[in-house]
C-alpha atoms as a PDB file:
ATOM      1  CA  UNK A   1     -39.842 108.387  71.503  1.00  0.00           C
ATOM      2  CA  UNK A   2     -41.783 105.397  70.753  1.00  0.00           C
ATOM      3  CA  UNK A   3     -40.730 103.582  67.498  1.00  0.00           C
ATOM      4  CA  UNK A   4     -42.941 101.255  65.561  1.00  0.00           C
ATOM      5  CA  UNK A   5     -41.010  98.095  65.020  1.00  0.00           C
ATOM      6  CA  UNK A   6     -40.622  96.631  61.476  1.00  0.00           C
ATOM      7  CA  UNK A   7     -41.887  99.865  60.018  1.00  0.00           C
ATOM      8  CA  UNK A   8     -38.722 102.155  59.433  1.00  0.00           C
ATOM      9  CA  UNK A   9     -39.630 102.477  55.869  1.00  0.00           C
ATOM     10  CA  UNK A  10     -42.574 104.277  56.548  1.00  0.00           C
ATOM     11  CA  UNK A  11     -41.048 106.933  59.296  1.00  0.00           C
ATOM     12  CA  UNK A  12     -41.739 110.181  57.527  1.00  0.00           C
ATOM     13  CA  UNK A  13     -40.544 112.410  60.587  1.00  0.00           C
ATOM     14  CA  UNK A  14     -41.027 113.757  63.872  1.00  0.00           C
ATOM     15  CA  UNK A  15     -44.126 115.694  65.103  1.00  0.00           C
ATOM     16  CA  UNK A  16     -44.511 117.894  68.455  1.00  0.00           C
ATOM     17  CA  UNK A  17     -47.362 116.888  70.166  1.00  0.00           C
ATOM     18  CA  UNK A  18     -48.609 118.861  72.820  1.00  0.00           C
ATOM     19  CA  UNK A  19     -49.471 116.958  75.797  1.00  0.00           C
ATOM     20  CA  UNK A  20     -50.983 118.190  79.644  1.00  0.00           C
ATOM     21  CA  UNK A  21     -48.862 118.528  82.358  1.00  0.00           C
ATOM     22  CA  UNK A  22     -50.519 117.844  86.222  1.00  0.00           C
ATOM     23  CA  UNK A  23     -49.430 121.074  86.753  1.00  0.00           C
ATOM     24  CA  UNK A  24     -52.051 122.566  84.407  1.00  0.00           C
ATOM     25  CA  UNK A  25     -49.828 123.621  81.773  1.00  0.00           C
ATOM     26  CA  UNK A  26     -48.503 121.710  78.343  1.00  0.00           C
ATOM     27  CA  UNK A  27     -44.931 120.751  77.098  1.00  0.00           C
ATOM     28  CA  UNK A  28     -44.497 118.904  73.450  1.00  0.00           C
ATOM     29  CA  UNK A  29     -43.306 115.646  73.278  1.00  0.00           C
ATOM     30  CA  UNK A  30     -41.551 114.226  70.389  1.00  0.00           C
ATOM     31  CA  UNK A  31     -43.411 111.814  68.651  1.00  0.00           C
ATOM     32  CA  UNK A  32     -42.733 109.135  65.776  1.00  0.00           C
ATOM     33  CA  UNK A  33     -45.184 110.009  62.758  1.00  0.00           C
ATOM     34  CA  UNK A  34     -45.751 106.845  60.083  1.00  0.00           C
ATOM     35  CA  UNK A  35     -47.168 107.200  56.747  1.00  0.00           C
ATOM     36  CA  UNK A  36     -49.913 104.499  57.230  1.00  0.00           C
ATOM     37  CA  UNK A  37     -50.198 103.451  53.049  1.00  0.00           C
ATOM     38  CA  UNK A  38     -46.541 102.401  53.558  1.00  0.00           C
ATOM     39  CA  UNK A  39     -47.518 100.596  56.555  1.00  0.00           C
ATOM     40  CA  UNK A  40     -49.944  98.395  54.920  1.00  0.00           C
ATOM     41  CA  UNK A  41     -47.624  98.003  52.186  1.00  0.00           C
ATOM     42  CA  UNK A  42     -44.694  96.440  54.728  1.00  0.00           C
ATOM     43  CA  UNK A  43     -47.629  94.180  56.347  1.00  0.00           C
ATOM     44  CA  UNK A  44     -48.634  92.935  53.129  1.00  0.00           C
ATOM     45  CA  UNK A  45     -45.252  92.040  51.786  1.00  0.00           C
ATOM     46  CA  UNK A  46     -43.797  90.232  54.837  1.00  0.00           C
ATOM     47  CA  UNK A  47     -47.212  88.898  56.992  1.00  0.00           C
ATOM     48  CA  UNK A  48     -48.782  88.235  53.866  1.00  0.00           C
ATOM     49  CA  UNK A  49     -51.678  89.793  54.633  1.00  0.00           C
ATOM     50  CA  UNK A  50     -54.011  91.185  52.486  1.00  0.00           C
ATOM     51  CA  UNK A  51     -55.090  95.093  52.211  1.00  0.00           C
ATOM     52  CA  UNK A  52     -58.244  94.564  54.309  1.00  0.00           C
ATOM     53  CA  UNK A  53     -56.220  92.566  57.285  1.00  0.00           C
ATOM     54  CA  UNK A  54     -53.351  94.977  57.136  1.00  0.00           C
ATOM     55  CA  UNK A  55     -56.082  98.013  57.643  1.00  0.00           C
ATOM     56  CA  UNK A  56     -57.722  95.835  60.381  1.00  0.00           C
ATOM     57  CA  UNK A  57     -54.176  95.154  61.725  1.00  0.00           C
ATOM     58  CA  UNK A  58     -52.879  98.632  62.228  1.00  0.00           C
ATOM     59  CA  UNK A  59     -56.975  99.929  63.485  1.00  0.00           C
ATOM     60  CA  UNK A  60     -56.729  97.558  66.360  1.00  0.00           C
ATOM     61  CA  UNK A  61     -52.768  96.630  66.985  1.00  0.00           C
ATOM     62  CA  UNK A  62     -51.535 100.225  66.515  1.00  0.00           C
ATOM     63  CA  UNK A  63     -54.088 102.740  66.005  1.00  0.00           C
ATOM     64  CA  UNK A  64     -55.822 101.586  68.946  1.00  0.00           C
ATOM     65  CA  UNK A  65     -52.999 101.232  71.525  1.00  0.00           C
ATOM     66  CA  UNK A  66     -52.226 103.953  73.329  1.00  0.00           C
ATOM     67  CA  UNK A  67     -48.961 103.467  74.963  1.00  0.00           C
ATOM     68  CA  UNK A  68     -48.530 106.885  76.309  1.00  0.00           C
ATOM     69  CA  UNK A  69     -47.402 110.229  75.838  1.00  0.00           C
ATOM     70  CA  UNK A  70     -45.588 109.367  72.791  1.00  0.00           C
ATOM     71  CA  UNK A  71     -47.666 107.156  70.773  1.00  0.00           C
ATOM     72  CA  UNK A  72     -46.750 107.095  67.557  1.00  0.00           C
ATOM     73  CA  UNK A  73     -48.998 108.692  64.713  1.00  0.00           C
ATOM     74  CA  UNK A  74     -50.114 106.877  61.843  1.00  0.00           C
ATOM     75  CA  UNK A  75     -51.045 109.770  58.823  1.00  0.00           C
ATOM     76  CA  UNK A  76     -52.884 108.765  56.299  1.00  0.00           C
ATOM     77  CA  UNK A  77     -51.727 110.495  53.075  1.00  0.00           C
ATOM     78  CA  UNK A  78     -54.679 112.595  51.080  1.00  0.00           C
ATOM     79  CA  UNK A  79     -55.861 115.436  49.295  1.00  0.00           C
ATOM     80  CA  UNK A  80     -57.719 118.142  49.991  1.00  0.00           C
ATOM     81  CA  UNK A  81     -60.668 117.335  48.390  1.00  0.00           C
ATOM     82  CA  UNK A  82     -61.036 114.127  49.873  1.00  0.00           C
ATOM     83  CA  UNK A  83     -60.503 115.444  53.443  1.00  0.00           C
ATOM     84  CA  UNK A  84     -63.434 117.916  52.558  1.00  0.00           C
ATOM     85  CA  UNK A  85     -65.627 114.690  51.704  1.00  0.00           C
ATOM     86  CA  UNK A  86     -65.369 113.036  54.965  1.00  0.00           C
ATOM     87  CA  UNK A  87     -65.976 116.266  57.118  1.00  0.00           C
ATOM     88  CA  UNK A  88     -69.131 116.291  54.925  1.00  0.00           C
ATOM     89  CA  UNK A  89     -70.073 112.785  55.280  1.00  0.00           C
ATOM     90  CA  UNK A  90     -69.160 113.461  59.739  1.00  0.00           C
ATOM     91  CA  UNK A  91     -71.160 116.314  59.428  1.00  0.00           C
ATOM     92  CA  UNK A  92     -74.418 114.279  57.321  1.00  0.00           C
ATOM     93  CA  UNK A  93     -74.291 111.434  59.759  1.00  0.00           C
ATOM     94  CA  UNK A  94     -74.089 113.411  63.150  1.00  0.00           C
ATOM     95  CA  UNK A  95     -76.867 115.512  61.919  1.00  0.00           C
ATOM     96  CA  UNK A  96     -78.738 112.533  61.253  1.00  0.00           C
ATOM     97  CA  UNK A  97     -78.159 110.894  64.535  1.00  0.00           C
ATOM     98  CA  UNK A  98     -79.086 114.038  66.295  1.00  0.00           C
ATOM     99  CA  UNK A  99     -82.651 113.511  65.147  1.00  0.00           C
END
């Protein structure tokens, strides 16, 4: 497992991810998952960044670094509702760039 240093205090647990074998099949492979809000909260207490370069930060240093199998996940905490509003908003602007 791949561990995302200077962020222990926003582990929340351990996911099974599913990966492809070359064989054709699929095993799971343990993998770190973060709470992202508590992420930005670590970078903006000891880099002192602010919110908006902490998000930046962790959408191009972490988010976008795949480092294999075991990448770490970053979750971003949310309710219901909200997840329902951007699946809307995916589903607007594909539709619109389909035209």
């Amino acid at each position: 497992m791949l561990r995302l240093n200077g962020f222990d205090e926003a582990l929340i647990g351990m996911a099974a991810v599913w990966q492809k074998s070359e064989m054709g099949g699929a095993s799971p492979v343990d993998t770190l998952v973060y709470n992202g809000e508590e992420i930005v909260d670590i970078l903006m207490r000891e880099s002192g960044l602010s919110e908006e370069e902490s998000m930046e930060h962790i959408s191009f240093n972490i988010e976008g670094a795949y480092v294999g199998e075991a990448t770490p996940i970053i979750v971003w905490p949310s309710s219901i509702d909200r997840v329902q509003l951007i699946l809307e908003s995916e589903k607007e602007l594909n539709n619109d760039t389909a035209d």
